[in-house]
Structure formats: C-alpha cells, structure tokens
PDB file of N, CA and C in Angstrom:
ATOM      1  N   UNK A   1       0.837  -1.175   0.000  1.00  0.00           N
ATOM      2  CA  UNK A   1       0.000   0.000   0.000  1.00  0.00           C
ATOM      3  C   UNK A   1       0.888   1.247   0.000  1.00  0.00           C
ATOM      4  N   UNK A   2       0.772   2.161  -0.820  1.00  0.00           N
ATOM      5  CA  UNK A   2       1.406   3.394  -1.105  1.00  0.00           C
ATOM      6  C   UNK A   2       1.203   4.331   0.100  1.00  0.00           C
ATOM      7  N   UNK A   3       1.567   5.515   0.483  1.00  0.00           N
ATOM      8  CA  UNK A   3       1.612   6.104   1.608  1.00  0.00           C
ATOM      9  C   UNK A   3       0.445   6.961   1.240  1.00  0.00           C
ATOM     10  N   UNK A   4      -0.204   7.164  -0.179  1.00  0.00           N
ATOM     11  CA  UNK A   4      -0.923   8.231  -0.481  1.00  0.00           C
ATOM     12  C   UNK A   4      -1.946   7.672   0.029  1.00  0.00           C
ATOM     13  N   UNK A   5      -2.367   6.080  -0.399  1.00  0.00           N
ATOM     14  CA  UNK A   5      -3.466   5.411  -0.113  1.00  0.00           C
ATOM     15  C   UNK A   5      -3.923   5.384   1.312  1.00  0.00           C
ATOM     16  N   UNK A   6      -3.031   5.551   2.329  1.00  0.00           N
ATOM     17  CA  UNK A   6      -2.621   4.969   3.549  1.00  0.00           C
ATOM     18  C   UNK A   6      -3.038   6.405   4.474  1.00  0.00           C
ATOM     19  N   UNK A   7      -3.049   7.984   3.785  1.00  0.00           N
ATOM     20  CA  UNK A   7      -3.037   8.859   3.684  1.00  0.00           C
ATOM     21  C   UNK A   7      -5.024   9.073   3.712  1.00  0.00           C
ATOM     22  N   UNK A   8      -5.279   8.847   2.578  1.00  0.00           N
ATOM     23  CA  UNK A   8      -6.325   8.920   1.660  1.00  0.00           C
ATOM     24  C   UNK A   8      -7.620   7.865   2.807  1.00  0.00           C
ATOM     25  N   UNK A   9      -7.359   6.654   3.564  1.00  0.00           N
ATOM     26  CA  UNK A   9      -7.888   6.284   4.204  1.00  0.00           C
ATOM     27  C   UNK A   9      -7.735   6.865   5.720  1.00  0.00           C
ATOM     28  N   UNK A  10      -7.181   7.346   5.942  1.00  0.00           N
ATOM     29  CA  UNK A  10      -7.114   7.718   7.110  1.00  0.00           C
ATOM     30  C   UNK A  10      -8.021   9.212   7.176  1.00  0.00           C
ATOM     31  N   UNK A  11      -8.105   9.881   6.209  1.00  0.00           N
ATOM     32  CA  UNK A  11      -8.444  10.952   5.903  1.00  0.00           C
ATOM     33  C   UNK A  11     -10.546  10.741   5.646  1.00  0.00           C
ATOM     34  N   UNK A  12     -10.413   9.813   5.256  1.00  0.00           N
ATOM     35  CA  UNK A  12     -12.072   8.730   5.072  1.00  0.00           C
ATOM     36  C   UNK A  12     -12.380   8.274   6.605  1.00  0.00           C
ATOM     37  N   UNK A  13     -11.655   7.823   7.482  1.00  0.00           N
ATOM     38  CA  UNK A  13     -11.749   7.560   8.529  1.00  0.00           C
ATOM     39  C   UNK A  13     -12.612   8.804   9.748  1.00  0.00           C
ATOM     40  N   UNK A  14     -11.512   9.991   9.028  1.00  0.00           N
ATOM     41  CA  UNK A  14     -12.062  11.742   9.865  1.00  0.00           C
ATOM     42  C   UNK A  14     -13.453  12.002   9.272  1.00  0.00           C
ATOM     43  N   UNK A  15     -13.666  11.465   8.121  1.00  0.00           N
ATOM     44  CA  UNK A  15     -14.563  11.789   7.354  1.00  0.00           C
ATOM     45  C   UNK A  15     -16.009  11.040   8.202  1.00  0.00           C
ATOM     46  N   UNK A  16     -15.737   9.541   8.390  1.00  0.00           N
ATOM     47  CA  UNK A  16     -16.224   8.887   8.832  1.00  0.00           C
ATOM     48  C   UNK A  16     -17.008   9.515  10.228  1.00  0.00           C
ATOM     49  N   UNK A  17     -15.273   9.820  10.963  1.00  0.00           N
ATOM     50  CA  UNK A  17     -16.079   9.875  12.531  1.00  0.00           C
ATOM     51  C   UNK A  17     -16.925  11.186  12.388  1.00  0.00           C
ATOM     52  N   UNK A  18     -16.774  12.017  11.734  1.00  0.00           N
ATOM     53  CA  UNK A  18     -17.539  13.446  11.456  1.00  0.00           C
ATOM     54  C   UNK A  18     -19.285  12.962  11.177  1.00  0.00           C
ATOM     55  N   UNK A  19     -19.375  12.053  11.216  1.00  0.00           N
ATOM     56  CA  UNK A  19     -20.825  11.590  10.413  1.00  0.00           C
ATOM     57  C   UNK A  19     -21.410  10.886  11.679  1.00  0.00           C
ATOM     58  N   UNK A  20     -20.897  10.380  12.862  1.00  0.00           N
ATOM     59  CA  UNK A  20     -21.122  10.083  13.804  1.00  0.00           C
ATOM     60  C   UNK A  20     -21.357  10.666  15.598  1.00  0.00           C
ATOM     61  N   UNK A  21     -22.757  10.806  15.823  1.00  0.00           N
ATOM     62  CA  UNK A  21     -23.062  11.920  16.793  1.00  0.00           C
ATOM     63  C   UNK A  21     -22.890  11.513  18.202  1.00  0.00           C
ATOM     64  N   UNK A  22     -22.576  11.998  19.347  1.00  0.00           N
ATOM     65  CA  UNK A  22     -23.095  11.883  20.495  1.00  0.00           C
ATOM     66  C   UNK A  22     -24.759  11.575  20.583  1.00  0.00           C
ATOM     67  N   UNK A  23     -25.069  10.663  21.317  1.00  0.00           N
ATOM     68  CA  UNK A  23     -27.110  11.016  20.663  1.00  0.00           C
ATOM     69  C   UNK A  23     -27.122  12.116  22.090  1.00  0.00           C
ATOM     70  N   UNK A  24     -26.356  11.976  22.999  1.00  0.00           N
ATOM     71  CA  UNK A  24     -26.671  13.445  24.038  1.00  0.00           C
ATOM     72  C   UNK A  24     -26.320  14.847  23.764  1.00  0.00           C
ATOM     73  N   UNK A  25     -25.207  15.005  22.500  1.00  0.00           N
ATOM     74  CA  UNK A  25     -24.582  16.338  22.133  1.00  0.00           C
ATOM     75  C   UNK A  25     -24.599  16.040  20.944  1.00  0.00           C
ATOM     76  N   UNK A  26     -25.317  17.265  20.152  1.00  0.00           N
ATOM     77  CA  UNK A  26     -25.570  17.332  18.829  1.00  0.00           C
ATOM     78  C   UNK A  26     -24.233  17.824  17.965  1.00  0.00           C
ATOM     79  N   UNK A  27     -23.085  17.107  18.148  1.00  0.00           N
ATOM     80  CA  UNK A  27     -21.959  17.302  17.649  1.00  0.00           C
ATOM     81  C   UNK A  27     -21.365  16.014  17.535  1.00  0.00           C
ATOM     82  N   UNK A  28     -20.581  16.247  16.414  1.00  0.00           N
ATOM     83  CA  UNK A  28     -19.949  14.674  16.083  1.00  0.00           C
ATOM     84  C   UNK A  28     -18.846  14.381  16.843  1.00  0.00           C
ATOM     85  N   UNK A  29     -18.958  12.941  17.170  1.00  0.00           N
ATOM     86  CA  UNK A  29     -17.477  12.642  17.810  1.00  0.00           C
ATOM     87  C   UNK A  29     -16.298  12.590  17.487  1.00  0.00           C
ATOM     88  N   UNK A  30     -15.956  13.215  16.739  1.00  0.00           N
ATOM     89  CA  UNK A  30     -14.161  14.190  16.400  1.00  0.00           C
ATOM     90  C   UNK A  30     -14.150  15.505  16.399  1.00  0.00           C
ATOM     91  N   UNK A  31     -15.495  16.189  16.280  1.00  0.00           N
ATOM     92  CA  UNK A  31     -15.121  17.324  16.608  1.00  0.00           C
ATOM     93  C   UNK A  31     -15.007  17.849  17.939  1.00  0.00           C
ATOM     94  N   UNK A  32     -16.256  17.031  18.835  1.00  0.00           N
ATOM     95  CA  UNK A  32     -16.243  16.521  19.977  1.00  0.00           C
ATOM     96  C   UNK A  32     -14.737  16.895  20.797  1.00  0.00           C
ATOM     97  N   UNK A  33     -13.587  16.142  20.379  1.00  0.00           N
ATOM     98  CA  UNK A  33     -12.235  16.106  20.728  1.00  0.00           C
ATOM     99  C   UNK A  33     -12.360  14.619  21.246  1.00  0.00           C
ATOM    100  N   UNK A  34     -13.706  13.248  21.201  1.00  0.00           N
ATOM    101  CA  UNK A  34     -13.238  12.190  21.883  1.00  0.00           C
ATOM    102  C   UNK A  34     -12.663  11.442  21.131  1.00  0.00           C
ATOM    103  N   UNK A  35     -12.160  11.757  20.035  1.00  0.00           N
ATOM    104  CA  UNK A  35     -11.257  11.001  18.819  1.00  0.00           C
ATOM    105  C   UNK A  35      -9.878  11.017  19.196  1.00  0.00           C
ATOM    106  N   UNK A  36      -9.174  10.347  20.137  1.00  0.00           N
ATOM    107  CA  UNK A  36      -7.660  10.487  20.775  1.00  0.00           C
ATOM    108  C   UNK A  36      -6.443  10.543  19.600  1.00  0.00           C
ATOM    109  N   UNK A  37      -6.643   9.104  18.900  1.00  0.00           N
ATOM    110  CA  UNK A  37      -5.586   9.177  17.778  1.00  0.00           C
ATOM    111  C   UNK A  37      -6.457   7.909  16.756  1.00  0.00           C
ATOM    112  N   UNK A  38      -5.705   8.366  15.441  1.00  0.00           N
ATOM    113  CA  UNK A  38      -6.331   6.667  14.653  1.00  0.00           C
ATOM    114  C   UNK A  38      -4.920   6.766  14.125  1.00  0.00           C
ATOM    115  N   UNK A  39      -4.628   5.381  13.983  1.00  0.00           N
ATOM    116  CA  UNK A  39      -3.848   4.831  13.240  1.00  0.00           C
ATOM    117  C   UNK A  39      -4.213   3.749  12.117  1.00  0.00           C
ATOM    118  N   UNK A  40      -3.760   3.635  11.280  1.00  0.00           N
ATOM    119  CA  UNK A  40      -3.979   3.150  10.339  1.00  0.00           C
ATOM    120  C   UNK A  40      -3.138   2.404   9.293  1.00  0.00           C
ATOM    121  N   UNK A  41      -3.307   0.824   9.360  1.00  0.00           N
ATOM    122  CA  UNK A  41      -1.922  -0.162   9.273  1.00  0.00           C
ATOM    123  C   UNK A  41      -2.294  -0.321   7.755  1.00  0.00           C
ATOM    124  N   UNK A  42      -1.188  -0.543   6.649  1.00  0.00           N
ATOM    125  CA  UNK A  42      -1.464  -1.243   5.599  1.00  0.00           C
ATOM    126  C   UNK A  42      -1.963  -2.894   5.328  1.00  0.00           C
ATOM    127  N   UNK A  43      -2.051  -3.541   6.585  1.00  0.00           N
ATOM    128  CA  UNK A  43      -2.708  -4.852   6.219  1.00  0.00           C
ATOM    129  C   UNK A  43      -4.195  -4.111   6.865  1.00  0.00           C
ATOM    130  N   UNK A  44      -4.544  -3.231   6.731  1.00  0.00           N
ATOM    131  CA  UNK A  44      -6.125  -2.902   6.414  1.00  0.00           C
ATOM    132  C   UNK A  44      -6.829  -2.826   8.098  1.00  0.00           C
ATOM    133  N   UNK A  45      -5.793  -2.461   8.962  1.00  0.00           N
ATOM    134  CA  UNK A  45      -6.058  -2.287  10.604  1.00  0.00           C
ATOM    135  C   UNK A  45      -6.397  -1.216  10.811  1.00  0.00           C
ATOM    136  N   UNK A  46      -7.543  -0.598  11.321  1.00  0.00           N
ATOM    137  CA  UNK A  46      -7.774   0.540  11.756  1.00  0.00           C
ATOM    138  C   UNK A  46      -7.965   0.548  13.356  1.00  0.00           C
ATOM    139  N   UNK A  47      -7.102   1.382  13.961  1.00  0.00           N
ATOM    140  CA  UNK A  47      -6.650   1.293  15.552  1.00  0.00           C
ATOM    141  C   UNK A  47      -7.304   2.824  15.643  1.00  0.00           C
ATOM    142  N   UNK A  48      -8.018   2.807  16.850  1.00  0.00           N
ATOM    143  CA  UNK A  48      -8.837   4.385  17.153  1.00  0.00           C
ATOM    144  C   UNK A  48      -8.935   4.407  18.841  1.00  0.00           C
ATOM    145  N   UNK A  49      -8.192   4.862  19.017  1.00  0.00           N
ATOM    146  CA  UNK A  49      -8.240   5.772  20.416  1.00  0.00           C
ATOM    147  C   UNK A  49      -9.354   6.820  20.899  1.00  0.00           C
ATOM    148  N   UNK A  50     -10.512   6.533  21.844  1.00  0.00           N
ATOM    149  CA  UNK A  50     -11.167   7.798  21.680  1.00  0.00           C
ATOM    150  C   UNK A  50     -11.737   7.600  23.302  1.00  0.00           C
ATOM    151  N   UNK A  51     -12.408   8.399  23.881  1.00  0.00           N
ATOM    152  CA  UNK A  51     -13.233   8.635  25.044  1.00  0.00           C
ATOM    153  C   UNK A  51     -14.511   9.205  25.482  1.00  0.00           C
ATOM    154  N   UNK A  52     -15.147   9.303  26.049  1.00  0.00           N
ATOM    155  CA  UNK A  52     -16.315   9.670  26.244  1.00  0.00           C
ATOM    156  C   UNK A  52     -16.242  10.851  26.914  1.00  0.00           C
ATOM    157  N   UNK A  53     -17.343  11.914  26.915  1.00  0.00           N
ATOM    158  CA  UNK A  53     -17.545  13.072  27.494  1.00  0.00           C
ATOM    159  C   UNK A  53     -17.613  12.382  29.235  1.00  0.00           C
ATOM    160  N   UNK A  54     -18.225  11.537  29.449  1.00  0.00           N
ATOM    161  CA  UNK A  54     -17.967  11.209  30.851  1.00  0.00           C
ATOM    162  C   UNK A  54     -17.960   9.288  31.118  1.00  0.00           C
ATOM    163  N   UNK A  55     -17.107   9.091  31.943  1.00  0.00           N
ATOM    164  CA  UNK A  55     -16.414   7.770  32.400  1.00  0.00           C
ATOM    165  C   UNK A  55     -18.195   6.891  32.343  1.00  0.00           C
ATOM    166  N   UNK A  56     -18.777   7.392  33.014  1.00  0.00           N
ATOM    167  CA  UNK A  56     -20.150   6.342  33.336  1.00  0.00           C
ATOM    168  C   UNK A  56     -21.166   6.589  32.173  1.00  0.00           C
ATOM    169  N   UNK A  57     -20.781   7.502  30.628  1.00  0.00           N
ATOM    170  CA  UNK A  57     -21.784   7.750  30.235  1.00  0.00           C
ATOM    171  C   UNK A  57     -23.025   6.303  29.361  1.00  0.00           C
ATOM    172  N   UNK A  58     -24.022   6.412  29.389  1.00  0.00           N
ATOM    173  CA  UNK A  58     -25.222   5.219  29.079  1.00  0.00           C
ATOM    174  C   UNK A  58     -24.915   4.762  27.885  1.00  0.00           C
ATOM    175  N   UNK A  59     -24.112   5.855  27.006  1.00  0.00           N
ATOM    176  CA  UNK A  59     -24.308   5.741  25.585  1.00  0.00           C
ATOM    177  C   UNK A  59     -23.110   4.654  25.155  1.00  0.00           C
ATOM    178  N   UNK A  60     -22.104   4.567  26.177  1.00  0.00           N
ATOM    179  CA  UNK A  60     -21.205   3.825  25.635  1.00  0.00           C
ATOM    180  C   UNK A  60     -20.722   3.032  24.671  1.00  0.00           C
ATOM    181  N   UNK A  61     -21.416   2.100  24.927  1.00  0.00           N
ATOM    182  CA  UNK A  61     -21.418   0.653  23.996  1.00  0.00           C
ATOM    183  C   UNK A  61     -21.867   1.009  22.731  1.00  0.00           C
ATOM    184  N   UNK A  62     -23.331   1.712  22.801  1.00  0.00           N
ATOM    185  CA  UNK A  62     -23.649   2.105  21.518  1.00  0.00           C
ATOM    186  C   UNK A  62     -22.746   3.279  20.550  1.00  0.00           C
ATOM    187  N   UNK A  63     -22.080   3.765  21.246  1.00  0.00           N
ATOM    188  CA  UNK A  63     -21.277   4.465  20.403  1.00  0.00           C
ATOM    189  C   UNK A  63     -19.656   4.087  19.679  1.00  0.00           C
ATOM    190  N   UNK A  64     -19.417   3.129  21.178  1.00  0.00           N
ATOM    191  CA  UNK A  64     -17.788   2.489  20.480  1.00  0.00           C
ATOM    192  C   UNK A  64     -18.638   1.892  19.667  1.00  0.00           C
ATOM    193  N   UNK A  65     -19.597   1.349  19.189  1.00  0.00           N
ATOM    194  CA  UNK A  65     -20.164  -0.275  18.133  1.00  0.00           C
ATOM    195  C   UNK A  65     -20.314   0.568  17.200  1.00  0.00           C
ATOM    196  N   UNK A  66     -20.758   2.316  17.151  1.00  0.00           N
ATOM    197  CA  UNK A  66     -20.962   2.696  15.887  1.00  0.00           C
ATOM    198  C   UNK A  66     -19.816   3.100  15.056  1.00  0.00           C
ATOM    199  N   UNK A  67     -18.673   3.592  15.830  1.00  0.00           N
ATOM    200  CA  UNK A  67     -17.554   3.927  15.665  1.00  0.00           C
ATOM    201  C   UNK A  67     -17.157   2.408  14.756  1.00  0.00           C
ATOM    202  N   UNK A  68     -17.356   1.505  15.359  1.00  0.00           N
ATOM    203  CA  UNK A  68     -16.236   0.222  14.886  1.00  0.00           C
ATOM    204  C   UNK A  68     -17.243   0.068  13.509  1.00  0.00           C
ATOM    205  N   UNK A  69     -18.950  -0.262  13.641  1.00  0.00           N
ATOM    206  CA  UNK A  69     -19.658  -0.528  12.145  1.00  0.00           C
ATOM    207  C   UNK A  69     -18.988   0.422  11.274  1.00  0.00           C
ATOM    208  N   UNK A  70     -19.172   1.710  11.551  1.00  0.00           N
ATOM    209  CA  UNK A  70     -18.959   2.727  10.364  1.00  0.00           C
ATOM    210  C   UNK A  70     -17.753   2.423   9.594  1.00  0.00           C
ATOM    211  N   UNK A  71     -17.070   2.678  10.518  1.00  0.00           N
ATOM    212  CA  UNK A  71     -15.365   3.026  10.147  1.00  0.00           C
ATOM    213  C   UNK A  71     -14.735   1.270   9.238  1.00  0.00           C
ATOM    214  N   UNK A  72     -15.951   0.370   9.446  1.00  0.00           N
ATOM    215  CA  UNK A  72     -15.296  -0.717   9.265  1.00  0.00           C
ATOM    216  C   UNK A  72     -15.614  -0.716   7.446  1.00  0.00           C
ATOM    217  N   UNK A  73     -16.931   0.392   7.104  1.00  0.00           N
ATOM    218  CA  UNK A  73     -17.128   0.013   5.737  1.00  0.00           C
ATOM    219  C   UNK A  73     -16.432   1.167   5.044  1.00  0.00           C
ATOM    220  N   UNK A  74     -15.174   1.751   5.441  1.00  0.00           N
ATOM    221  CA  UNK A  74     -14.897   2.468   4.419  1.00  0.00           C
ATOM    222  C   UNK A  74     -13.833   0.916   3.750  1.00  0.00           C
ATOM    223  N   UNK A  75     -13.984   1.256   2.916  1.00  0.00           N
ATOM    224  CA  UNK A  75     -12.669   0.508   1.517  1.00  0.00           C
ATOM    225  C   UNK A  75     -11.684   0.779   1.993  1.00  0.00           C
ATOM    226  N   UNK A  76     -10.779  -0.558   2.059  1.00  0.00           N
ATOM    227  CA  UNK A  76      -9.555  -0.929   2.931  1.00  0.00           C
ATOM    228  C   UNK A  76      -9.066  -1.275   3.825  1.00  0.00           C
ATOM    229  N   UNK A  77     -10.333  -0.798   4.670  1.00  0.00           N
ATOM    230  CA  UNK A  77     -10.188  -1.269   6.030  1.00  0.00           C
ATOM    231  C   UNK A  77     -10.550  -2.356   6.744  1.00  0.00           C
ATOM    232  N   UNK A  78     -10.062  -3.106   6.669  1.00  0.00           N
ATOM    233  CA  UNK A  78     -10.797  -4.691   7.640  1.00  0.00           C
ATOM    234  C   UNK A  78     -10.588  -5.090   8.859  1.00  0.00           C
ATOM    235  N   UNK A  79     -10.305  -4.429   9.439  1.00  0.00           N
ATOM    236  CA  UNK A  79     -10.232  -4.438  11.014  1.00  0.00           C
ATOM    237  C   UNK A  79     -10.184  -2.920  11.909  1.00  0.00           C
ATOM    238  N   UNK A  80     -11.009  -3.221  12.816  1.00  0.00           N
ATOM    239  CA  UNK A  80     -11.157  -1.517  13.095  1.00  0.00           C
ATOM    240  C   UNK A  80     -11.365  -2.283  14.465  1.00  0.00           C
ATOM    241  N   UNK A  81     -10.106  -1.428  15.852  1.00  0.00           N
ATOM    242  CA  UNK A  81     -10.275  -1.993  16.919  1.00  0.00           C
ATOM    243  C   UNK A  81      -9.773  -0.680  17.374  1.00  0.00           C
ATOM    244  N   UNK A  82     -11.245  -0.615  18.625  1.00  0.00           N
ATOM    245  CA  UNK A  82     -11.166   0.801  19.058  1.00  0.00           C
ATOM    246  C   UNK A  82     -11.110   0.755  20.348  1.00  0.00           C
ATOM    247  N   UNK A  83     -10.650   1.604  21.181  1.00  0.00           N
ATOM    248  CA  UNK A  83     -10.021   1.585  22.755  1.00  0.00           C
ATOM    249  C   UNK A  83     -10.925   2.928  22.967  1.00  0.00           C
ATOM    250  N   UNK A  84     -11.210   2.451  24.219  1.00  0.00           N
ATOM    251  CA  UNK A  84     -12.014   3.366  25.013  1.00  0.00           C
ATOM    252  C   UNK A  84     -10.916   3.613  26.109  1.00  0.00           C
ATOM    253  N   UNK A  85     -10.328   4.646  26.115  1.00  0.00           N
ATOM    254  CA  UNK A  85      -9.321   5.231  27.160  1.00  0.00           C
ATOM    255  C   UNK A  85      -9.685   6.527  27.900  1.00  0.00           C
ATOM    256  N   UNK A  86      -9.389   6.674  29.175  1.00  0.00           N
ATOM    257  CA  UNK A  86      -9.538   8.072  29.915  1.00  0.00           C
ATOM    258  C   UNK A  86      -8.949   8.192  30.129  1.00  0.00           C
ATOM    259  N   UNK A  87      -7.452   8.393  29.953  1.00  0.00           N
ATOM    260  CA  UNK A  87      -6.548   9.129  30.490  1.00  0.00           C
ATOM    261  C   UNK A  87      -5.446   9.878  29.195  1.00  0.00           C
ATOM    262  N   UNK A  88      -6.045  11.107  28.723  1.00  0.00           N
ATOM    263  CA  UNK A  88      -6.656  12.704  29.588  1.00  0.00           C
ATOM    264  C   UNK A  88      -8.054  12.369  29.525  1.00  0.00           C
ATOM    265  N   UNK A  89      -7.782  12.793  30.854  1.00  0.00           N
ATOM    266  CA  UNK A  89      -9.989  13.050  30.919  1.00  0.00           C
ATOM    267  C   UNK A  89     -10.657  14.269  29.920  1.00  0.00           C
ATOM    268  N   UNK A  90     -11.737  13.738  29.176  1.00  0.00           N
ATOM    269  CA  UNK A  90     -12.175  14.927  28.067  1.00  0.00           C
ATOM    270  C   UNK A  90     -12.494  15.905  29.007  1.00  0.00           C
ATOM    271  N   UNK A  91     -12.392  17.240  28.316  1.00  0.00           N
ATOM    272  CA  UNK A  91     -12.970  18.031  28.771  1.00  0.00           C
ATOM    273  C   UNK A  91     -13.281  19.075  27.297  1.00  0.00           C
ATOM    274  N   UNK A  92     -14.190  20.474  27.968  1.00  0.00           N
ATOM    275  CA  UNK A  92     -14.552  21.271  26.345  1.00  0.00           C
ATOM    276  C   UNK A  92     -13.509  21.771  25.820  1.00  0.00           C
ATOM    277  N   UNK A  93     -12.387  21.878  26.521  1.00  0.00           N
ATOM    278  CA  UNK A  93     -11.212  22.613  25.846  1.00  0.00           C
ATOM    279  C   UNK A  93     -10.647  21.500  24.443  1.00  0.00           C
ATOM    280  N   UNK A  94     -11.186  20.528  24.358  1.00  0.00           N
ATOM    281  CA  UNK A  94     -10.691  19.467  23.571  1.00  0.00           C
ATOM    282  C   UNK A  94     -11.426  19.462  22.662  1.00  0.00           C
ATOM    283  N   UNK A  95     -12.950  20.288  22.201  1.00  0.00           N
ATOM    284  CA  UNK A  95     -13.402  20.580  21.183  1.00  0.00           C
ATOM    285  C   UNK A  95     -13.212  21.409  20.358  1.00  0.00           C
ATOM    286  N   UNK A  96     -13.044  21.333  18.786  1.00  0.00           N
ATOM    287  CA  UNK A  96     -13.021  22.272  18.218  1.00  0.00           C
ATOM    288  C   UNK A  96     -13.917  23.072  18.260  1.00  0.00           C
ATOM    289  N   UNK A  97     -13.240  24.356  17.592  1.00  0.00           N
ATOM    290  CA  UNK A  97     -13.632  25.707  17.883  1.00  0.00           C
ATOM    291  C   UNK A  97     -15.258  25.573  16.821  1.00  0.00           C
ATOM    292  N   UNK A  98     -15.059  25.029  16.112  1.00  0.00           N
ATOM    293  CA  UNK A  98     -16.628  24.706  15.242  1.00  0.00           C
ATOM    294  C   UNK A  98     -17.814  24.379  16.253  1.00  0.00           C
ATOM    295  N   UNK A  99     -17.117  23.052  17.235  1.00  0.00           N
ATOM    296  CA  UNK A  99     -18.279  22.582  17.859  1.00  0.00           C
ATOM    297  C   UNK A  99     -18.611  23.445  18.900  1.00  0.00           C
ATOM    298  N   UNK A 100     -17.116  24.238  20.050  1.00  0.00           N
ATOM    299  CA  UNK A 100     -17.649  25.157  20.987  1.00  0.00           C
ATOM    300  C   UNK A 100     -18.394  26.448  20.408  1.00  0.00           C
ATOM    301  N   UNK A 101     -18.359  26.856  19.408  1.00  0.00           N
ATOM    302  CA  UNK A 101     -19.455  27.480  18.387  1.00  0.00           C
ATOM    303  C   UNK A 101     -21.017  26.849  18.368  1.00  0.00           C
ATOM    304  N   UNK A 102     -20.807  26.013  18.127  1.00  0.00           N
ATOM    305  CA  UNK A 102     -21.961  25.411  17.962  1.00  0.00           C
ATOM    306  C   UNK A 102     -22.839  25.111  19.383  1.00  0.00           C
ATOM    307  N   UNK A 103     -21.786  24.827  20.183  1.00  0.00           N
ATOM    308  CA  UNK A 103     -22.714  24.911  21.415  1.00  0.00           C
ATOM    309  C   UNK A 103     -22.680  25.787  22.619  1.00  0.00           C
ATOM    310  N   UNK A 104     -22.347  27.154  22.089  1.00  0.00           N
ATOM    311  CA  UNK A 104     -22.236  28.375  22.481  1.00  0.00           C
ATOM    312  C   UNK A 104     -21.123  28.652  23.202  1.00  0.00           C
ATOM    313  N   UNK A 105     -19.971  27.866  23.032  1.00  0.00           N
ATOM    314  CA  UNK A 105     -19.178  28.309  24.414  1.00  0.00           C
ATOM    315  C   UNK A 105     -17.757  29.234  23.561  1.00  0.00           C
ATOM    316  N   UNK A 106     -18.015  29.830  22.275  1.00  0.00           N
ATOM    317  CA  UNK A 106     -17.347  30.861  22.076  1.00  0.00           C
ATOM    318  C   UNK A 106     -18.403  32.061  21.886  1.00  0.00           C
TER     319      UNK A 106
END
C-alpha cells in the first residue's frame, strides 16, 4: 500500500467519525475532541483511540459499536479496533472551535 493510499484512508476515517453523533450532544465525535488518535496499518487495521464526554456515560457501547460498524465500511479497512481510554480526561477545551461554536461556548 502506497503512503498516499494509507493517507487517503485515514483521511475517510475523519470523514467517517464526522458523520457520527453523540445522541446526548448534537456534535460529532471528532469534533467533539473524543477522537484520541487513529492509526492506520497497511494490512487494512484501523486502531482508534477515543473517550467519552464522561467515564459512566449510558451511551457507551452504543457508540464504540458505531464507531467500529462505520469506520469498518470504508474501503480498505478490515479491522477496526477501538479503545475506550480516559486518560486525559475529556474536557470542552478538547473541542473544536466549530463545535464550541456550535454549542455556544465561544
């Protein structure tokens, strides 16, 4: 796999998590800031680091499972294994300036 390709999916990946909401905050989870890191292997591994607005939140499960469905049908990717980590604890400073826009806090 070429680096452009490798590039080009990872970039589908941002695309991806952008399409995917909090169902409690009407903002997507990368702009969010709970998108930690993705990596992205040429045997078609997609590794995603991300966290929740809070440690006990309900939505959990349903959201790492949407994260892993979505991200699993872009082209190329055949494995998508995602870590739910807290340590940094989210907070709003970790949202972009789009979403603290959006939910008034500029």
């Amino acid at each position: 796999m070429e680096p452009n390709d490798i590039l080009r999916v990872e970039q589908d990946i941002i695309a991806t998590l952008k399409n995917i909401y909090d169902p409690e905050i009407p903002v997507n989870v990368y702009d969010l800031g709970l998108v930690y890191n993705i990596d992205y292997m040429p045997d078609g591994t997609a590794e995603i680091q991300m966290t929740l607005t809070a440690p006990n939140c309900p939505m959990a499960d349903m959201l790492v499972e949407d994260v892993r469905t979505q991200v699993a049908k872009i082209p190329g990717v055949e494995r998508v294994n995602v870590a739910l980590v807290f340590d940094p604890p989210w907070d709003k400073d970790m949202m972009s300036d789009e979403a603290k826009l959006e939910l008034g806090f500029m």
